[in-house]
N, C-alpha and C. Protein backbone atom coordinates (compact mmCIF):
# COMPACT_ATOMS: atom_id res chain seq x y z
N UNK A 1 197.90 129.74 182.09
CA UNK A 1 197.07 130.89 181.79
C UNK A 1 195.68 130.40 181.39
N UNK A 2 194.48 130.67 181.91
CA UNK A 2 193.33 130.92 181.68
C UNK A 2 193.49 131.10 180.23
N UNK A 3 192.00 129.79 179.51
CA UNK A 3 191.39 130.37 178.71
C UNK A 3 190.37 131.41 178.11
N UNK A 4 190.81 132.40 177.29
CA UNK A 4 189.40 132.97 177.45
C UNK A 4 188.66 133.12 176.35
N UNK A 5 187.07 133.44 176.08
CA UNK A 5 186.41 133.24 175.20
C UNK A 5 185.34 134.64 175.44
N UNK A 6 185.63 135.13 174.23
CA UNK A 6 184.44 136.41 173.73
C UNK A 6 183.90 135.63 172.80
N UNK A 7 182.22 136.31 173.02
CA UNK A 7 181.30 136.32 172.14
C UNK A 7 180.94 137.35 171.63
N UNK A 8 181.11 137.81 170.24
CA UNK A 8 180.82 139.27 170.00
C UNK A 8 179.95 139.07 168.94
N UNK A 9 178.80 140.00 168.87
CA UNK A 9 177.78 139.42 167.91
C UNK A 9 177.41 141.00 167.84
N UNK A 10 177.33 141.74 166.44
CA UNK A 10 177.07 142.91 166.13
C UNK A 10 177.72 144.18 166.69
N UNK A 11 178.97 143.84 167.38
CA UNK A 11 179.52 145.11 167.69
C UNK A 11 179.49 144.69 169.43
N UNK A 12 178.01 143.91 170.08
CA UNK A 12 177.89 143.47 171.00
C UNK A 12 178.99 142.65 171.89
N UNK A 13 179.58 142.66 172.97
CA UNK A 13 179.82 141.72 173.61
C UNK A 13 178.77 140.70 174.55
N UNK A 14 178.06 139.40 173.92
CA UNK A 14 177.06 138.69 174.63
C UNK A 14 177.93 137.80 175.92
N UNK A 15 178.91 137.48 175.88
CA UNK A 15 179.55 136.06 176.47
C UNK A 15 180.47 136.39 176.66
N UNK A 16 181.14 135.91 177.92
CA UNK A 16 182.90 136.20 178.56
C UNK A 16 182.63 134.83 178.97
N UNK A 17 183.80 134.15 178.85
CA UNK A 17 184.03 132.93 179.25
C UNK A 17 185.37 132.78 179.45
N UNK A 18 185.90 131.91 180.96
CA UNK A 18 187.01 131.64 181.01
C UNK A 18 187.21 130.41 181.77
N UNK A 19 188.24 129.21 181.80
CA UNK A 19 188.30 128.30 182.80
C UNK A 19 189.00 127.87 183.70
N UNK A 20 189.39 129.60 184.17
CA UNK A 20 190.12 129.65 185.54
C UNK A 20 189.99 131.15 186.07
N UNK A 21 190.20 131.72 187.17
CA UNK A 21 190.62 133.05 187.49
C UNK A 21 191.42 133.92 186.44
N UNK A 22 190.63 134.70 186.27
CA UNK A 22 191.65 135.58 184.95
C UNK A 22 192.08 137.11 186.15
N UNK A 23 193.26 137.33 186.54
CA UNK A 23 193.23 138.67 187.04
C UNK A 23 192.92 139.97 186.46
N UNK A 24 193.28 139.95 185.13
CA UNK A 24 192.86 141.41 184.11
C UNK A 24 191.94 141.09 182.95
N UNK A 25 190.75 141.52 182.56
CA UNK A 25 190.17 141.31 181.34
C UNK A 25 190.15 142.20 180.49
N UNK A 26 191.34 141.94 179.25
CA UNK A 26 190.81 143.65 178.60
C UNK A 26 189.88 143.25 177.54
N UNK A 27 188.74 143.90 177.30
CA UNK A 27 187.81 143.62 176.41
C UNK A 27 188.25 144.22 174.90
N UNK A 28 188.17 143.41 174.21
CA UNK A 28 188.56 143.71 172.68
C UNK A 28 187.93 145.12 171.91
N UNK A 29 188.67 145.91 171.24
CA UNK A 29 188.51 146.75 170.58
C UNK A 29 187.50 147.38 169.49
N UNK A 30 187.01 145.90 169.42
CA UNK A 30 185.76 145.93 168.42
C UNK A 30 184.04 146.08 169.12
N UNK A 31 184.38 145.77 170.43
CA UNK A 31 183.21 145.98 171.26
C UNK A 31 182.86 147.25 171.18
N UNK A 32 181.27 147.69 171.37
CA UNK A 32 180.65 148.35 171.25
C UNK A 32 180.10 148.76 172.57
N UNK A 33 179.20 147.89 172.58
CA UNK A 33 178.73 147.33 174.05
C UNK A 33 178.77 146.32 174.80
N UNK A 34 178.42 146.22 176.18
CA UNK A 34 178.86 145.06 176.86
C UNK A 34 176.98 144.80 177.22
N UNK A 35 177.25 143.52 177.06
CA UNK A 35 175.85 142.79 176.28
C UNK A 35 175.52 142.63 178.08
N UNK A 36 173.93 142.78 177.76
CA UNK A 36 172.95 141.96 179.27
C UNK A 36 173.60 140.09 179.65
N UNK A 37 174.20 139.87 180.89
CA UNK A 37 174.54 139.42 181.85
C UNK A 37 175.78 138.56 180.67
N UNK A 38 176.84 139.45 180.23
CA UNK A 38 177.76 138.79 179.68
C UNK A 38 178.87 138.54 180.90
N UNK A 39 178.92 138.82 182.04
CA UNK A 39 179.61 138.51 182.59
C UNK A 39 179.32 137.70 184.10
N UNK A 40 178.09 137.27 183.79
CA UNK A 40 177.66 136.78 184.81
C UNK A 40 178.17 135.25 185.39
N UNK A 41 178.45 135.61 186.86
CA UNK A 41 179.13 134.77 187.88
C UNK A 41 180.74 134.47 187.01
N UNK A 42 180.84 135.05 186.66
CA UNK A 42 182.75 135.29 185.53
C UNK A 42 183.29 135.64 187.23
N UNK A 43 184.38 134.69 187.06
CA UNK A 43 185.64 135.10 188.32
C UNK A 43 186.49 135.56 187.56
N UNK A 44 186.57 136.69 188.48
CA UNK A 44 187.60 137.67 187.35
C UNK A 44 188.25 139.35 188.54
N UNK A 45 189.44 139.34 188.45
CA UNK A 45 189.85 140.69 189.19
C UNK A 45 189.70 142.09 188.66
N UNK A 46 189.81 142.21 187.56
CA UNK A 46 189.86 143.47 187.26
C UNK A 46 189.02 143.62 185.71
N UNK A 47 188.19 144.29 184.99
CA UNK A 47 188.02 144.53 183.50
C UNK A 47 188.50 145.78 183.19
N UNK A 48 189.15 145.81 181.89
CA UNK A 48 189.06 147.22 181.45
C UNK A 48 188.24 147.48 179.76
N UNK A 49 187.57 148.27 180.16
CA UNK A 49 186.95 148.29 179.17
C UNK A 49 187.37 149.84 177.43
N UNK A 50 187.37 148.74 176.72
CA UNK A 50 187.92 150.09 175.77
C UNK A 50 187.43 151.30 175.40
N UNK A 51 187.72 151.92 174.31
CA UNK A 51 187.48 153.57 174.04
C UNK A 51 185.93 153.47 173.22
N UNK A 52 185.88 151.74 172.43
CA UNK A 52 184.83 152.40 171.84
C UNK A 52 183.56 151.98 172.28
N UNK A 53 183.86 151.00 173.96
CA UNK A 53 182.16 151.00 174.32
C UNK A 53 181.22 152.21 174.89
N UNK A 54 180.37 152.40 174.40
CA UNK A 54 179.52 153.19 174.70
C UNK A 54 178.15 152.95 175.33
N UNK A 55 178.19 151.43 176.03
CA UNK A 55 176.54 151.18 176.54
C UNK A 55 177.01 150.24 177.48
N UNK A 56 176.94 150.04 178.72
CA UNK A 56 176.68 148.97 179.68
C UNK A 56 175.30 148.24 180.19
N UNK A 57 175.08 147.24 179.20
CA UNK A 57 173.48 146.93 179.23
C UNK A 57 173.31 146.60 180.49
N UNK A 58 172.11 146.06 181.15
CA UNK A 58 171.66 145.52 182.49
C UNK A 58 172.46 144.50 182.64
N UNK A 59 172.29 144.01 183.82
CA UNK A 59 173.08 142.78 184.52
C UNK A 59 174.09 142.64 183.76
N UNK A 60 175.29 143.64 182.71
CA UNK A 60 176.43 142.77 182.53
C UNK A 60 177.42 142.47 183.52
N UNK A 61 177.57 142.80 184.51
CA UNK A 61 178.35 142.23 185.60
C UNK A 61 177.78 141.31 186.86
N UNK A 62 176.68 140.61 186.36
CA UNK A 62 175.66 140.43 187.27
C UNK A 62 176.59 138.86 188.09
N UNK A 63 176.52 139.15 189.64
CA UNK A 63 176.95 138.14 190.14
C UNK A 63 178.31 137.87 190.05
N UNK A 64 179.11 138.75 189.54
CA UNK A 64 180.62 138.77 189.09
C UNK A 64 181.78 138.97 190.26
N UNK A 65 182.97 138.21 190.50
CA UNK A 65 183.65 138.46 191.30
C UNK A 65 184.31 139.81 191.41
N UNK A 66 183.82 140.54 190.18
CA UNK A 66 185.10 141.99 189.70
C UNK A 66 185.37 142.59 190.97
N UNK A 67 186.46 142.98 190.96
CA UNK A 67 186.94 143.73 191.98
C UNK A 67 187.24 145.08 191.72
N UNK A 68 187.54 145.55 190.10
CA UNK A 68 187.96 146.69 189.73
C UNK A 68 187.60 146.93 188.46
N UNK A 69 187.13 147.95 187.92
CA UNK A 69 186.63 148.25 186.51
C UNK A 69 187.33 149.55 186.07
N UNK A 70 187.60 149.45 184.71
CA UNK A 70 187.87 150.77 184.48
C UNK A 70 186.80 151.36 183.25
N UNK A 71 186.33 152.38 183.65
CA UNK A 71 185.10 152.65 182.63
C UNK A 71 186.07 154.05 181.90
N UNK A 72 185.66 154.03 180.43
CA UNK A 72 185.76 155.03 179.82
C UNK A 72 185.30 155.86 179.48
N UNK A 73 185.85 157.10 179.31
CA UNK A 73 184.72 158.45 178.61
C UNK A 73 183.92 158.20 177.48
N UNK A 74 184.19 157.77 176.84
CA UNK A 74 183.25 156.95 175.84
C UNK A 74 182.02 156.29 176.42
N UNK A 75 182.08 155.92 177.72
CA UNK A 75 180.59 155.18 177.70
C UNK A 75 179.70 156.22 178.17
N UNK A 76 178.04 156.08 177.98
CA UNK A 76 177.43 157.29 177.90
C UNK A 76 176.16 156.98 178.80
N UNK A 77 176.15 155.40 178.49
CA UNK A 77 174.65 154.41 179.49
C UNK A 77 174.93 153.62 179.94
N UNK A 78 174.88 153.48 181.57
CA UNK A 78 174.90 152.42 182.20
C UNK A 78 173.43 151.95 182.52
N UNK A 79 173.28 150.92 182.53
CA UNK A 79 171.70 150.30 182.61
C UNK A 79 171.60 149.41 183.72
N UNK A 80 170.18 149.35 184.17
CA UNK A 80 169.74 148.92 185.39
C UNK A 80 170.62 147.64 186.28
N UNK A 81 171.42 147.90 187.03
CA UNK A 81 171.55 146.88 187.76
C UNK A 81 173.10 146.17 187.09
N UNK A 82 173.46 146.82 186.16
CA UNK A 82 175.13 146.41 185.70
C UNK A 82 175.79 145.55 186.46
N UNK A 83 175.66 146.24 187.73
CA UNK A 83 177.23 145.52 188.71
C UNK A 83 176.10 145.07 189.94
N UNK A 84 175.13 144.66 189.74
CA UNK A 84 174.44 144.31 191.02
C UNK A 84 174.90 142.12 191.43
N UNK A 85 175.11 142.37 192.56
CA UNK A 85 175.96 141.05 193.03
C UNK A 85 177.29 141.20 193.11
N UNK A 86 177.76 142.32 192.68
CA UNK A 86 179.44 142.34 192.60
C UNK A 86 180.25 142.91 194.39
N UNK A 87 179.69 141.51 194.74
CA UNK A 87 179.91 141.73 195.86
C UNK A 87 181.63 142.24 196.54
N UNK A 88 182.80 141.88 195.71
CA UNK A 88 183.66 142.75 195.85
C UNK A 88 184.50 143.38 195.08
N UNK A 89 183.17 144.13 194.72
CA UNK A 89 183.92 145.90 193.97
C UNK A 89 184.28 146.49 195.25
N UNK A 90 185.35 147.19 194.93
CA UNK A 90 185.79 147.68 196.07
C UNK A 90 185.54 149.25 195.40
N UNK A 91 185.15 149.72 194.37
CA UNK A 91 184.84 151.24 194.15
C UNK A 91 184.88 151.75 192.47
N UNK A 92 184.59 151.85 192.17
CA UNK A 92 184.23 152.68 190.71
C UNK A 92 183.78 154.29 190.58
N UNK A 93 184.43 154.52 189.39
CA UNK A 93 184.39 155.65 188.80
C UNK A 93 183.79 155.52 187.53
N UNK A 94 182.68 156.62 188.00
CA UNK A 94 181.46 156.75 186.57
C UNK A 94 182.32 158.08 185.94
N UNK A 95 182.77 158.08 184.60
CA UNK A 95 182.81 159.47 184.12
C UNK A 95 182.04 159.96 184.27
N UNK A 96 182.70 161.13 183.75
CA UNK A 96 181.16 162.53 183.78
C UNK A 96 180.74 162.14 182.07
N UNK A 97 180.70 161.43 181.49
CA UNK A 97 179.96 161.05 179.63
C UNK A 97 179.37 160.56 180.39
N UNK A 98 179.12 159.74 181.15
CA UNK A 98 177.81 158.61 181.40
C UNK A 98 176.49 160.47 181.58
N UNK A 99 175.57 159.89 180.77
CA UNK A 99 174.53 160.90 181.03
C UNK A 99 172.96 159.67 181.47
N UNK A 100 172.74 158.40 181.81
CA UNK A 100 172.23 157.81 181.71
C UNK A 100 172.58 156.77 182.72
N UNK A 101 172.12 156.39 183.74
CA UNK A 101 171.90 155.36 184.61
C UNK A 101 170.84 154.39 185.27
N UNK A 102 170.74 153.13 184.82
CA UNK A 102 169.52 152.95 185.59
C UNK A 102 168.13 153.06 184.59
N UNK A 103 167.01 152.57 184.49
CA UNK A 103 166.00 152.67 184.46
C UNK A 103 165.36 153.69 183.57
């Protein structure tokens, strides 16, 4: 089994780290938000993200293998360019809480 490593700094998730293919990432409970390019070039199949993030900063999926996300009603902002490089997402679902995308 893959190691894995969160960085959580103020509620923030800054850092995902792992040193192998992780198929599921569930992000810890204490996250808030998922920090600018915390998941960048991360090989990884699936994230799920919990009830109490509420912000997807820029580039956190930047360059990421994800293939599947699960976003919650709880999140309210997705920001510029999140999943840009995620060359195989195969499809996502924005709730209807996201009131904020982008720029």
């Amino acid at each position: 089994m893959a190691e894995q490593i969160f960085i959580i700094e103020d509620g923030t998730l800054t850092k995902y780290e792992a040193d192998d293919y992780v198929e599921v990432v569930y992000i810890p409970d204490c996250v808030k938000h998922i920090g600018c390019q915390t998941f960048f070039e991360v090989v990884v199949g699936k994230v799920v993200i919990p009830d109490s993030v509420t912000t997807i900063e820029a580039d956190a999926f930047l360059d990421c293998t994800l293939e599947e996300i699960e976003i919650p009603d709880s999140v309210t902002t997705i920001e510029t360019w999140a999943f840009s490089g995620c060359e195989n997402l195969q499809s996502i679902t924005i709730p209807e809480s996201v009131t904020s995308i982008g720029p």
